[in-house]
Protein backbone atom coordinates (compact mmCIF):
# COMPACT_ATOMS: atom_id res chain seq x y z
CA UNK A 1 61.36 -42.97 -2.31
CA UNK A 2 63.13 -40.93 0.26
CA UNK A 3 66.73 -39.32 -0.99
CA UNK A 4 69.85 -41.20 0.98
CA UNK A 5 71.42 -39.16 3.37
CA UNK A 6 75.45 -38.56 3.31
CA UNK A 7 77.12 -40.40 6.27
CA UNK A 8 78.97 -36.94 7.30
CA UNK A 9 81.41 -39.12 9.11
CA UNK A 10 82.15 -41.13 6.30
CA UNK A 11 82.44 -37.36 4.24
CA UNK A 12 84.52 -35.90 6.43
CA UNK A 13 87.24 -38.68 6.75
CA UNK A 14 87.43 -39.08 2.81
CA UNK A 15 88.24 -36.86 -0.06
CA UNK A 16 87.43 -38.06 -3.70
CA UNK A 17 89.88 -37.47 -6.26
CA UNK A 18 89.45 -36.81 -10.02
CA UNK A 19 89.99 -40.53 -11.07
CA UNK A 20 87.11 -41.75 -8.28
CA UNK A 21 88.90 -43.10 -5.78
CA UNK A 22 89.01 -41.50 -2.18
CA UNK A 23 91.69 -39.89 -0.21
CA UNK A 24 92.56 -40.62 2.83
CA UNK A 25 94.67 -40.02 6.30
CA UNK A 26 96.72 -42.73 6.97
CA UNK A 27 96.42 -43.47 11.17
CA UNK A 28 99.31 -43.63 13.77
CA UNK A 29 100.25 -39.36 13.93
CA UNK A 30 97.96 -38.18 16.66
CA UNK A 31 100.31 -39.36 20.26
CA UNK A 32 103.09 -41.59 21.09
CA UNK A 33 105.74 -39.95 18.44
CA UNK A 34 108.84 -40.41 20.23
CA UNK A 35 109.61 -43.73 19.66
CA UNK A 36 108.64 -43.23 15.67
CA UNK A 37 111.58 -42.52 13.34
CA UNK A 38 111.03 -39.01 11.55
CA UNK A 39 110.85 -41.02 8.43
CA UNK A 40 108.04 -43.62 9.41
CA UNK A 41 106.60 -39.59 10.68
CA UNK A 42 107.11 -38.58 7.33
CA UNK A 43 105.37 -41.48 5.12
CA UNK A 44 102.64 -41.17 7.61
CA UNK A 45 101.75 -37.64 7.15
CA UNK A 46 101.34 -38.27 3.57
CA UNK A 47 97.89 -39.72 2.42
CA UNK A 48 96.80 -42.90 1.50
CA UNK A 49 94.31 -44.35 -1.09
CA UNK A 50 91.30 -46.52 0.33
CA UNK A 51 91.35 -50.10 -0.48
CA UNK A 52 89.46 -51.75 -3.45
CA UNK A 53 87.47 -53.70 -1.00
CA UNK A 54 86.35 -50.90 0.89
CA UNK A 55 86.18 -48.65 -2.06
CA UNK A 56 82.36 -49.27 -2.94
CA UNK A 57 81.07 -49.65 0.74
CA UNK A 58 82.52 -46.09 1.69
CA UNK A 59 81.20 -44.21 -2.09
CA UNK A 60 77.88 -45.30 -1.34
CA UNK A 61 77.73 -44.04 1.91
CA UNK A 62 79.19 -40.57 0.88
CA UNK A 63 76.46 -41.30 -2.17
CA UNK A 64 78.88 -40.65 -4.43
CA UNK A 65 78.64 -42.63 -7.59
């Protein structure tokens, strides 16, 4: 049997952190800032955890265990 390959797109977008769950940018930051309060800015920049639902789908495609 043939080893799975990494999704690198998955890879890059995700960071796994010591407990196992996976790091992640949170989306709304790239254009359009004006009309966003330099608090929602703030909380935005800062990153987010991925979702228990998504949690398993995304670790196997990064083949991480």
């Amino acid at each position: 049997m043939p080893k799975m390959k990494t999704n690198k797109s998955v890879a890059s977008r995700f960071k796994v952190t010591g407990t196992g769950k996976l790091k992640r940018k949170k989306p709304g930051l790239r254009h359009i800032l004006t009309k966003k309060s330099s608090k929602r800015k703030r909380h935005l920049s800062k990153p987010g955890l991925v979702s228990d639902g998504q949690l398993k789908m995304y670790k196997s495609e990064m083949g991480v265990k």
